[in-house]
N, C-alpha and C. Protein backbone atom coordinates (compact mmCIF):
# COMPACT_ATOMS: atom_id res chain seq x y z
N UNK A 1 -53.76 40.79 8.06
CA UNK A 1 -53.06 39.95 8.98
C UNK A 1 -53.98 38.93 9.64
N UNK A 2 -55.54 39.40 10.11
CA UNK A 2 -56.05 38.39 10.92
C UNK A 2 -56.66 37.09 9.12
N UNK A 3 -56.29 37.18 8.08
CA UNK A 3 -56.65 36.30 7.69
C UNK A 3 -55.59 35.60 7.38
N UNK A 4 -54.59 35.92 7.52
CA UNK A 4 -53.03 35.36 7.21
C UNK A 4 -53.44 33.99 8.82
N UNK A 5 -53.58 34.49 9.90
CA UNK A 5 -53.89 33.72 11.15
C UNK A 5 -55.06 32.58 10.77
N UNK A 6 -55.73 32.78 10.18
CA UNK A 6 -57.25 32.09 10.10
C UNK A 6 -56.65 31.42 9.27
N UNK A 7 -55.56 31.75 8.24
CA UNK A 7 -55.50 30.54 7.62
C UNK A 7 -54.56 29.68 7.39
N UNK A 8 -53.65 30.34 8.76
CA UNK A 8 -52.68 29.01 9.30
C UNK A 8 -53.46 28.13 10.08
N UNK A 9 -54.67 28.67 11.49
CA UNK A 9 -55.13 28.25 12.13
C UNK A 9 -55.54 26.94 11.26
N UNK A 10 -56.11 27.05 9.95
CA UNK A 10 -57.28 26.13 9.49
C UNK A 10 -56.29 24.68 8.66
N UNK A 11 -54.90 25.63 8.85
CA UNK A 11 -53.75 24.02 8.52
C UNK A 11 -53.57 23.85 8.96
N UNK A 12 -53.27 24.20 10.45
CA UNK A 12 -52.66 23.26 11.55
C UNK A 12 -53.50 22.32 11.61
N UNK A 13 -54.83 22.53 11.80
CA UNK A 13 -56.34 22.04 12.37
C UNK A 13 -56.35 20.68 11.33
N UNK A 14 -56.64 21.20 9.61
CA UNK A 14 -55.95 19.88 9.13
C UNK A 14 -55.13 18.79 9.05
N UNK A 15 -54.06 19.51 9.30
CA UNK A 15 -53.10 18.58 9.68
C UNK A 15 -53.19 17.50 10.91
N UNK A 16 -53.82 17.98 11.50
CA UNK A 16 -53.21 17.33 12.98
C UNK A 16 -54.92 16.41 12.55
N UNK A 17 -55.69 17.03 12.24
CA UNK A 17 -57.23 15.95 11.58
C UNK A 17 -56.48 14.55 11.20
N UNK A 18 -55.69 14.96 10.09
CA UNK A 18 -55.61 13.61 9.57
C UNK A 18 -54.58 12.85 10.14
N UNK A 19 -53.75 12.54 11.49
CA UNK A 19 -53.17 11.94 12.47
C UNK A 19 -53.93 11.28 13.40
N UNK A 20 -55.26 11.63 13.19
CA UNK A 20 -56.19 11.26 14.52
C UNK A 20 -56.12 9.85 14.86
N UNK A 21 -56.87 9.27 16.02
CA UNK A 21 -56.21 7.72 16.15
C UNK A 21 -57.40 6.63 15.59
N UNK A 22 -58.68 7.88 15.30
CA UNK A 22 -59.62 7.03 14.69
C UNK A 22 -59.89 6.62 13.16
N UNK A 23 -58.33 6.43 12.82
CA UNK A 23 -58.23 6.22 11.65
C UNK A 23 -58.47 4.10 11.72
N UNK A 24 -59.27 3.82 10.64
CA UNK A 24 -59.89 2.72 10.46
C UNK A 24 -58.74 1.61 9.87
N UNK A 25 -58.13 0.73 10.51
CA UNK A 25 -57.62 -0.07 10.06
C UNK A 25 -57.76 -1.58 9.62
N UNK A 26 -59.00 -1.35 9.55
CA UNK A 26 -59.44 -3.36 9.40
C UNK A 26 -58.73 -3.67 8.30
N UNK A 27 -59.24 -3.28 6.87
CA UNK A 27 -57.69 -4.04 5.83
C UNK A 27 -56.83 -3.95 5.85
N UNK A 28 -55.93 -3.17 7.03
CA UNK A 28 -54.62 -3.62 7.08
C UNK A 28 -54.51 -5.00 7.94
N UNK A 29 -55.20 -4.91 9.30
CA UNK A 29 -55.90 -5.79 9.98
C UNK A 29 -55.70 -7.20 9.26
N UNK A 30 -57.19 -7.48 8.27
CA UNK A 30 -57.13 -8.24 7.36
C UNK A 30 -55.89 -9.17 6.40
N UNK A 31 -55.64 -8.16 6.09
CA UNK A 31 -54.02 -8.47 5.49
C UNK A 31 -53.09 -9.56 6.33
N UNK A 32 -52.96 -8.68 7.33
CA UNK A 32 -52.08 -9.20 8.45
C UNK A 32 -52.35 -10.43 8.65
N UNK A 33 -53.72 -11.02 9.07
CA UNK A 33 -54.25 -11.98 9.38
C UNK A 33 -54.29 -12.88 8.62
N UNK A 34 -54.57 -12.86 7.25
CA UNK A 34 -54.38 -13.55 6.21
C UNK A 34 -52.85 -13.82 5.89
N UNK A 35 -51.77 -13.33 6.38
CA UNK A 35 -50.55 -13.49 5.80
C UNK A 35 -50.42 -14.64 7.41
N UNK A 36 -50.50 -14.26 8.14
CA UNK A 36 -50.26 -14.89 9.26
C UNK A 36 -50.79 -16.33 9.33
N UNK A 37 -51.75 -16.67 8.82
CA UNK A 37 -52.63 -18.04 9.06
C UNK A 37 -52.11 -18.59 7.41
N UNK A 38 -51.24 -18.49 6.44
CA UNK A 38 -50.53 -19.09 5.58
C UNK A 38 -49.21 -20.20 6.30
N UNK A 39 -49.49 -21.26 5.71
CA UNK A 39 -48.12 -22.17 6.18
C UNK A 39 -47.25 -21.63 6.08
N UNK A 40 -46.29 -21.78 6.88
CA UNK A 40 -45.25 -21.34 6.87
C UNK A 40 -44.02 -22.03 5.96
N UNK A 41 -42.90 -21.51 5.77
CA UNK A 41 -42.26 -22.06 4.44
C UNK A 41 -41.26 -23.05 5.07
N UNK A 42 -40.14 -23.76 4.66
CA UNK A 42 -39.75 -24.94 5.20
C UNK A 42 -37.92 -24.67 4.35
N UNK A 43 -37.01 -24.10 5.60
CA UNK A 43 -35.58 -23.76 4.73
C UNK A 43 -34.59 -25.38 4.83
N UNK A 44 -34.24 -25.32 3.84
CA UNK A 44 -33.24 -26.79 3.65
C UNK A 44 -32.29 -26.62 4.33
N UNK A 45 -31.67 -27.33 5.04
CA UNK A 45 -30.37 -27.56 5.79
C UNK A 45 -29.27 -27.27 4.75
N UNK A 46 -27.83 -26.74 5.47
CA UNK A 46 -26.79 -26.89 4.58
C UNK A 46 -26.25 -27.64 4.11
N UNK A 47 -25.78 -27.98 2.59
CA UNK A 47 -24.91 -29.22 2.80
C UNK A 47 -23.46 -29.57 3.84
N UNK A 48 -23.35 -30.86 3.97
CA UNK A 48 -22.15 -30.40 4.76
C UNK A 48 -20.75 -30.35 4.44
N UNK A 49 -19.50 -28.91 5.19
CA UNK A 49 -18.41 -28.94 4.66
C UNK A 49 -17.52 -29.94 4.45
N UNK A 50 -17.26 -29.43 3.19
CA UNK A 50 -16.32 -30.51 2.80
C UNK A 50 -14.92 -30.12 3.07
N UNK A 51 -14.36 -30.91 3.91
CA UNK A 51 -13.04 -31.04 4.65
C UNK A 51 -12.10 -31.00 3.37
N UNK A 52 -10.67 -30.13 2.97
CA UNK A 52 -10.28 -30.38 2.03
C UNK A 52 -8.77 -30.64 2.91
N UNK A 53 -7.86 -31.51 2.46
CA UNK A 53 -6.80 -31.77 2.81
C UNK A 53 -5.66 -31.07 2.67
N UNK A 54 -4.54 -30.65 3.80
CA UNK A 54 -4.00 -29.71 3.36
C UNK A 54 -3.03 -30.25 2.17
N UNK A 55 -2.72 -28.96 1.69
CA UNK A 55 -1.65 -29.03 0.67
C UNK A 55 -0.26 -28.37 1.22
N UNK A 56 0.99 -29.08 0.85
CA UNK A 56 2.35 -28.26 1.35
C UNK A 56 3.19 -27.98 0.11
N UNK A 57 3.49 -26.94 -0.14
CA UNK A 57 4.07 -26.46 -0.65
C UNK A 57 5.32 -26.48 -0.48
N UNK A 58 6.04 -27.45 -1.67
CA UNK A 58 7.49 -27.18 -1.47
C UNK A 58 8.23 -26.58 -2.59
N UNK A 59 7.95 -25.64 -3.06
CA UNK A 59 8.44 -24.77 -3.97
C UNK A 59 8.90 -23.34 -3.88
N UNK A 60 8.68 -23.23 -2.75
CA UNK A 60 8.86 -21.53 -1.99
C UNK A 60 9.88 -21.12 -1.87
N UNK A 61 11.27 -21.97 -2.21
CA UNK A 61 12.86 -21.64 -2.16
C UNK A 61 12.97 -21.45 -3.46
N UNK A 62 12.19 -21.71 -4.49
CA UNK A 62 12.72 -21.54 -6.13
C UNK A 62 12.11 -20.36 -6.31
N UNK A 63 13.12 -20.02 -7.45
CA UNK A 63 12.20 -18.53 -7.83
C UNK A 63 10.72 -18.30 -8.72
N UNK A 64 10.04 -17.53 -7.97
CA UNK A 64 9.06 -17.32 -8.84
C UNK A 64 9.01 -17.42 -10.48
N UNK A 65 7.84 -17.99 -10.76
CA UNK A 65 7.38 -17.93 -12.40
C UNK A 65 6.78 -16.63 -12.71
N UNK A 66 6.63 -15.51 -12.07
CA UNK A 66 5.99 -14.58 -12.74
C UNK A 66 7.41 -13.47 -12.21
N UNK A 67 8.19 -13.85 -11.81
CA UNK A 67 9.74 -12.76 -12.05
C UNK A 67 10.48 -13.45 -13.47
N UNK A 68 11.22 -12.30 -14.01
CA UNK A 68 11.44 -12.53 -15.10
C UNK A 68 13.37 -13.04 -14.94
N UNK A 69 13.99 -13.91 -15.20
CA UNK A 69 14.67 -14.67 -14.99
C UNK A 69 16.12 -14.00 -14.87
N UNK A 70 16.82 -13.52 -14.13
CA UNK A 70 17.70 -12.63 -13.88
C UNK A 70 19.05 -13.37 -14.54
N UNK A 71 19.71 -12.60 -15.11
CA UNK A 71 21.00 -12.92 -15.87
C UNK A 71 22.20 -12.24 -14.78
N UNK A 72 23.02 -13.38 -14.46
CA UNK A 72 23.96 -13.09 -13.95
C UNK A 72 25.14 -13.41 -14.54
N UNK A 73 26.20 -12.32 -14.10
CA UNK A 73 27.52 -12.29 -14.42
C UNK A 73 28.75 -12.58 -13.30
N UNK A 74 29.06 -13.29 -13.65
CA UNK A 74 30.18 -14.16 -12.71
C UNK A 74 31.87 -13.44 -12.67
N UNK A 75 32.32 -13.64 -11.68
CA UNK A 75 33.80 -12.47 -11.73
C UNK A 75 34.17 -13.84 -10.87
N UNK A 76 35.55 -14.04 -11.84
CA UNK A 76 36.27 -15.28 -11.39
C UNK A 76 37.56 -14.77 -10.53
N UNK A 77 37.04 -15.23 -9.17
CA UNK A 77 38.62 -14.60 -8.61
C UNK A 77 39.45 -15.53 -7.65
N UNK A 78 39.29 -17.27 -8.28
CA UNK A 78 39.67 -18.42 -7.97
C UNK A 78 41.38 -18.04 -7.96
N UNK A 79 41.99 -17.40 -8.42
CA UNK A 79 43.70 -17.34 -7.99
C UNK A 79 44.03 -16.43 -7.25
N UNK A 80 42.90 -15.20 -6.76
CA UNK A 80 43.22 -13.95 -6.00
C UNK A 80 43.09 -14.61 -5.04
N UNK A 81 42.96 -13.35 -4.30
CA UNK A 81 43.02 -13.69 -2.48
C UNK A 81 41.40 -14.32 -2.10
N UNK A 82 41.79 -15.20 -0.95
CA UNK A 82 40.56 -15.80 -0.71
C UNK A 82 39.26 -14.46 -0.61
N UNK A 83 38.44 -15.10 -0.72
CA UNK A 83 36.94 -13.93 -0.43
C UNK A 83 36.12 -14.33 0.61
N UNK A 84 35.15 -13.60 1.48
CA UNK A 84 34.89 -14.38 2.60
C UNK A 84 33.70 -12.84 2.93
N UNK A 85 32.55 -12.94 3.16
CA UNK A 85 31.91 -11.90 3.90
C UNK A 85 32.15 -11.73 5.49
N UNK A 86 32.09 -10.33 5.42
CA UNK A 86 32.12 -10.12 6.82
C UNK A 86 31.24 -10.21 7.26
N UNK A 87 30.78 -11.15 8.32
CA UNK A 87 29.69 -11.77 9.07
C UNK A 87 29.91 -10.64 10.39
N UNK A 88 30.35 -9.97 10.64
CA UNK A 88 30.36 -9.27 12.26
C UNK A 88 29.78 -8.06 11.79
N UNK A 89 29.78 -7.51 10.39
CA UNK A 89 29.01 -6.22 10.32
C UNK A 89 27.57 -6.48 10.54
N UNK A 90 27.66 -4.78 11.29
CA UNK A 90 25.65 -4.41 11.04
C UNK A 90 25.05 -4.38 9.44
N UNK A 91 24.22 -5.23 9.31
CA UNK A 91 23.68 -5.40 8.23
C UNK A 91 22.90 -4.04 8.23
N UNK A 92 23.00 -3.58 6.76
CA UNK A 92 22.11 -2.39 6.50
C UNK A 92 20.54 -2.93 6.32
N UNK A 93 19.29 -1.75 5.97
CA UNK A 93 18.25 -2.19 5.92
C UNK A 93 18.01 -2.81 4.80
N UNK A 94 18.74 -2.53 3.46
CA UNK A 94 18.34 -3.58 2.15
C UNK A 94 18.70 -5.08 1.72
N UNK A 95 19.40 -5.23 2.92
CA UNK A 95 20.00 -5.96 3.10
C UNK A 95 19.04 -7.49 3.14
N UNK A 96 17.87 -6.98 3.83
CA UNK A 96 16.70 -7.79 4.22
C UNK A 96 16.10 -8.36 2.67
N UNK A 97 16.18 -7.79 1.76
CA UNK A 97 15.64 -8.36 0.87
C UNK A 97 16.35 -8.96 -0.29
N UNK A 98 15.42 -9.87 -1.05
CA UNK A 98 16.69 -10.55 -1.99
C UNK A 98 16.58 -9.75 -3.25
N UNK A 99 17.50 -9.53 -3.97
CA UNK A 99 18.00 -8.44 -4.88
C UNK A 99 16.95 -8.64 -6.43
N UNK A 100 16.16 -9.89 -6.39
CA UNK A 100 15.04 -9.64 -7.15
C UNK A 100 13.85 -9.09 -6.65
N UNK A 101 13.73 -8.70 -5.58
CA UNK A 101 12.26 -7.85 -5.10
C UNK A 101 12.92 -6.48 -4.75
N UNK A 102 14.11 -5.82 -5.27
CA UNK A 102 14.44 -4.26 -5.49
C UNK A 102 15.00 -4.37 -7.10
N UNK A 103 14.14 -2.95 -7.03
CA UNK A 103 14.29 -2.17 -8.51
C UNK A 103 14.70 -0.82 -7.94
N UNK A 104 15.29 -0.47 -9.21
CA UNK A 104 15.94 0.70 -9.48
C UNK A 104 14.96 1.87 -9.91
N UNK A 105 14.45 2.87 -9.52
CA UNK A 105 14.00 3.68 -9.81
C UNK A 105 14.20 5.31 -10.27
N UNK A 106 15.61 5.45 -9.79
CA UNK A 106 15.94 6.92 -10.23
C UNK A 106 16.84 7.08 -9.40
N UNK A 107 17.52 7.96 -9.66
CA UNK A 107 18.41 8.85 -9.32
C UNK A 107 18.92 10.36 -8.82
N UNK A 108 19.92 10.57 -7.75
CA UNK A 108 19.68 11.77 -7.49
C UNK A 108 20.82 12.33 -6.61
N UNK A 109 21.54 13.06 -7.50
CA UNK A 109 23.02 14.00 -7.52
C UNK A 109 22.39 15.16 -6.20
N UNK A 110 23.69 15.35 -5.67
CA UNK A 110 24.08 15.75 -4.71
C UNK A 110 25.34 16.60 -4.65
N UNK A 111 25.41 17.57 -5.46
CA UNK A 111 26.73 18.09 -5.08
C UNK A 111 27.68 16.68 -6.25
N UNK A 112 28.69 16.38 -6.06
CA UNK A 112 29.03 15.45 -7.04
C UNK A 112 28.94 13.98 -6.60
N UNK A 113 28.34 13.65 -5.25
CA UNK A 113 27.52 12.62 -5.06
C UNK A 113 26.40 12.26 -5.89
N UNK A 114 26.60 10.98 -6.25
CA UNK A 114 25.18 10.31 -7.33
C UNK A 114 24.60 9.90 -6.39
N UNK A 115 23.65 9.74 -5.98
CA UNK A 115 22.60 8.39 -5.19
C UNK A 115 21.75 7.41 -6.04
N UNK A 116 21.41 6.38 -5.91
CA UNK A 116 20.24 5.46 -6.44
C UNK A 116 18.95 5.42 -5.54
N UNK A 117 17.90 5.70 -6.01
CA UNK A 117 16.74 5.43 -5.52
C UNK A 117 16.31 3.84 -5.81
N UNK A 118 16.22 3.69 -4.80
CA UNK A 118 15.99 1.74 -4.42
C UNK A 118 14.71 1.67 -4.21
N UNK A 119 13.45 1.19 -4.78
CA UNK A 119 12.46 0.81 -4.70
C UNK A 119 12.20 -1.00 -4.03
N UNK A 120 11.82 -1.24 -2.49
CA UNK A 120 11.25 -2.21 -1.97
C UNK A 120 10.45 -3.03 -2.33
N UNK A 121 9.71 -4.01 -2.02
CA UNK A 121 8.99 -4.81 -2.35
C UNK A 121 7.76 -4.14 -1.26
N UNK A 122 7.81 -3.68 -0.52
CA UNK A 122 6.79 -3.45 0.27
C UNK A 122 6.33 -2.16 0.04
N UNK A 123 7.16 -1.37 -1.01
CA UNK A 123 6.59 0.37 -1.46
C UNK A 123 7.81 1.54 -1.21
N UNK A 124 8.98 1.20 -0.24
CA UNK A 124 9.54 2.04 0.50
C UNK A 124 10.48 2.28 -0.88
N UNK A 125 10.85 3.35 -0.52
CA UNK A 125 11.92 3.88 -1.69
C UNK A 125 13.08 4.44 -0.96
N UNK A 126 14.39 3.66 -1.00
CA UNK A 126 15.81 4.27 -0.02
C UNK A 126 16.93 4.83 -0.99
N UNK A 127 17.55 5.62 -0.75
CA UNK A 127 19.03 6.06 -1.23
C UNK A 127 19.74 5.28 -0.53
N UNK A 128 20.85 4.85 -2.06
CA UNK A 128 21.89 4.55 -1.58
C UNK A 128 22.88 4.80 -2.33
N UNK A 129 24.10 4.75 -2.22
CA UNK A 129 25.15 5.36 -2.89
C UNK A 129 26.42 4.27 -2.85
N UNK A 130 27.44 4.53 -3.45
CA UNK A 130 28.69 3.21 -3.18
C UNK A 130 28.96 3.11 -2.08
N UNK A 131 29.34 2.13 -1.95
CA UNK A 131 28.99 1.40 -0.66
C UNK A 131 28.84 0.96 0.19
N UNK A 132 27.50 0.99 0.01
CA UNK A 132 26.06 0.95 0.69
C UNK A 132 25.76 -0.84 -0.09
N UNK A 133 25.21 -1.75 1.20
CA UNK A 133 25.32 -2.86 0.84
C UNK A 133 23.68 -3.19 0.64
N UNK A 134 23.45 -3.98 -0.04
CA UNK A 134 21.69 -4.30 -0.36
C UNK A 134 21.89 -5.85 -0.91
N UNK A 135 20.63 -6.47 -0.56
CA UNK A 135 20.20 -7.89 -1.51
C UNK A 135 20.94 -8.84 0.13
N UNK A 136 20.26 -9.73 -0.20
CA UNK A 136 20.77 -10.83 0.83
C UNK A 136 21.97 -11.70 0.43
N UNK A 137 22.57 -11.31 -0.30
CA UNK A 137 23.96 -12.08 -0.90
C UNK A 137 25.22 -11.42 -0.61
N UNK A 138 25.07 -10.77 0.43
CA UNK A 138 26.02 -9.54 0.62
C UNK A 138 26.48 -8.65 -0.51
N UNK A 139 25.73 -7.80 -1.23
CA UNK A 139 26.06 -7.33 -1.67
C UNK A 139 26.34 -6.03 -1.68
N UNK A 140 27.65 -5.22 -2.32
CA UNK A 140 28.29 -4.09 -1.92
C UNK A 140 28.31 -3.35 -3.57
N UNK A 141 27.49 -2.06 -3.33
CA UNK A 141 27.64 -1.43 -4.31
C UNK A 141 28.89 -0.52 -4.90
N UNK A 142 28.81 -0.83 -5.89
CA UNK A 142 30.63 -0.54 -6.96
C UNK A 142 30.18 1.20 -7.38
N UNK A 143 29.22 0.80 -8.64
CA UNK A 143 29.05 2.51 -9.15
C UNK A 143 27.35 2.12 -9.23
N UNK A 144 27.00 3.96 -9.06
CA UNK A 144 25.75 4.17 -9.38
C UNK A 144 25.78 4.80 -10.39
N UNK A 145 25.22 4.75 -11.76
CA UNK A 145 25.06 4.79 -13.05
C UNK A 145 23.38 5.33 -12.98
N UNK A 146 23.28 6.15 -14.01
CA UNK A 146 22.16 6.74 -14.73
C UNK A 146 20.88 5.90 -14.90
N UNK A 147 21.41 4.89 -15.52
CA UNK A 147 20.58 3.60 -15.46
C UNK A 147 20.46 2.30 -14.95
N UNK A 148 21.84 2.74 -14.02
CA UNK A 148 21.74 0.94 -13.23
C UNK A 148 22.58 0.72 -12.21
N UNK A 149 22.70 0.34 -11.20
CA UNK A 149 23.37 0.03 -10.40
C UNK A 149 24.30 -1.11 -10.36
N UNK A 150 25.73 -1.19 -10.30
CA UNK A 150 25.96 -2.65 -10.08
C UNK A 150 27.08 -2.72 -8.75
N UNK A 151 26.54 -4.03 -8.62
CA UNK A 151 27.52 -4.53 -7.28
C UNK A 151 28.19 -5.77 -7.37
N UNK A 152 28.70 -6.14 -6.28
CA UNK A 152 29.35 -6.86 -6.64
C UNK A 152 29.00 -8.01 -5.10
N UNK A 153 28.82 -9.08 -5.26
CA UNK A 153 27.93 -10.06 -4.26
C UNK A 153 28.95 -11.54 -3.77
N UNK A 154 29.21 -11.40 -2.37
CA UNK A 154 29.83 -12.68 -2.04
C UNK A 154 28.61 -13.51 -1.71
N UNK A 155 28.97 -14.93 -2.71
CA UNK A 155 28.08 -16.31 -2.61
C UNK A 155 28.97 -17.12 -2.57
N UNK A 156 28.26 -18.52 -1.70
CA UNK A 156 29.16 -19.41 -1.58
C UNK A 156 29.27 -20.11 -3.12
N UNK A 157 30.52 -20.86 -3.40
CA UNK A 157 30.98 -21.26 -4.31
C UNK A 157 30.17 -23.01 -4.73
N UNK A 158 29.68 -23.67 -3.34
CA UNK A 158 29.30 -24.88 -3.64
C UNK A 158 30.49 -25.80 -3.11
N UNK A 159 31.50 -25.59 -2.77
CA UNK A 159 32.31 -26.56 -2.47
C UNK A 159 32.76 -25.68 -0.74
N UNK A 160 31.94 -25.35 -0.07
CA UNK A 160 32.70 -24.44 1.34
C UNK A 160 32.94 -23.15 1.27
N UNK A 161 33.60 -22.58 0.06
CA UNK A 161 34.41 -21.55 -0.16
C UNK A 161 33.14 -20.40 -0.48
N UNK A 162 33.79 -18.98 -0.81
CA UNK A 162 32.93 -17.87 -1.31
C UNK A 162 33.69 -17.52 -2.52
N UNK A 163 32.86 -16.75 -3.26
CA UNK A 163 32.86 -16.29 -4.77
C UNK A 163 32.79 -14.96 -5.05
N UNK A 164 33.37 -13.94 -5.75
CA UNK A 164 32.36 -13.03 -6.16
C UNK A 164 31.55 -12.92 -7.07
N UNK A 165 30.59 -12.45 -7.51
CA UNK A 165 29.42 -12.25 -8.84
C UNK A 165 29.12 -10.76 -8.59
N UNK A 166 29.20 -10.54 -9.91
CA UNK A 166 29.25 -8.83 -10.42
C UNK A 166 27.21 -8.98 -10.77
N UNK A 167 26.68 -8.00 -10.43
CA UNK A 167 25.11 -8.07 -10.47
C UNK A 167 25.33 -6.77 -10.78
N UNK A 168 24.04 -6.59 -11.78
CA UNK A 168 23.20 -5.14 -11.99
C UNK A 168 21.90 -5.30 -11.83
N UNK A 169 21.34 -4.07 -11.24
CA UNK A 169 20.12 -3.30 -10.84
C UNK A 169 19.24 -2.43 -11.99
N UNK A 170 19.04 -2.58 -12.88
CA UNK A 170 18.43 -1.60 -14.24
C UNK A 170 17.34 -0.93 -13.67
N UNK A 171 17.64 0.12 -14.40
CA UNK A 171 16.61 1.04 -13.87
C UNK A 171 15.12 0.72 -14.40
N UNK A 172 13.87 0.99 -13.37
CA UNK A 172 12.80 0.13 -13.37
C UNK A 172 12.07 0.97 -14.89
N UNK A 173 11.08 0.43 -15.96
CA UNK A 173 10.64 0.93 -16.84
C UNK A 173 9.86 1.70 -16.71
N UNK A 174 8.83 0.97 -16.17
CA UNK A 174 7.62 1.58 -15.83
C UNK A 174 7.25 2.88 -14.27
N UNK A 175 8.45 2.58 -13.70
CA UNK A 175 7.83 3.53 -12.22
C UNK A 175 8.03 4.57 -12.22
């Protein structure tokens, strides 16, 4: 045991030797001094920004070039009774979006209730079932189908009046 002691004693003793403060630093010294008394270097100014002019965009009401071009089907009901949305209802929440930024994603029975799973543009995924109104064209869902949803959408006609148009929802490929 007392040499187990003697010969920690003799590492500490080393150790703490080579920390001492009379350790010799002139070539670092040196170094220093020599880096210090070098010219100093000379940084170029930035060029200056170039102001770019704005641009306005007036294309933001047409539909996108990278959506793929939606086929619609028209329901002529020029001799029935006039058509007209009800403007005093509470708009539901899908309501907010236009019926090309929701896809169809799946489905899901209930007892002999079908539902559609409605996929958002922002990620959210809602049930909805007949109808249940979605798309900004007022549209009111007819049947929910396996693979697709369709409704049926009051738009104005172009001359004052409203229209109906029969729309489908296909179920999304990939999600």
């Amino acid at each position: 045991m007392p040499a187990l002691k003697i010969l920690m004693s003799v590492l500490v003793f080393a150790a703490l030797s080579a920390c001492s403060p009379d350790t010799d630093y002139a070539d670092l010294n040196e170094f220093m001094d020599e880096v210090d008394s070098r010219p100093r270097g000379r940084i170029e100014p930035l060029p200056p920004i170039e102001t770019v002019p704005p641009f306005s965009y007036l294309a933001s009401n047409k539909r996108s070039p990278f959506e793929p071009p939606v086929v619609l089907k028209r329901v002529d009901r020029q001799s029935g009774p006039k058509v007209t949305p009800n403007m005093n209802r509470v708009k539901q929440f899908l309501e907010q979006f236009p019926i090309g930024q929701l896809s169809m994603v799946g489905t899901l029975a209930q007892g002999p209730v079908v539902y559609g799973l409605i996929k958002d543009n922002v990620g959210g995924v809602h049930r909805v079932q007949a109808g249940d109104f979605m798309g900004t064209d007022h549209g009111r869902i007819q049947i929910v189908g396996d693979a697709s949803i369709e409704l049926i959408e009051i738009v104005p006609d172009g001359t004052g009046g409203w229209v109906e148009r029969s729309r489908t929802v296909s179920l999304a490929g990939g999600a």
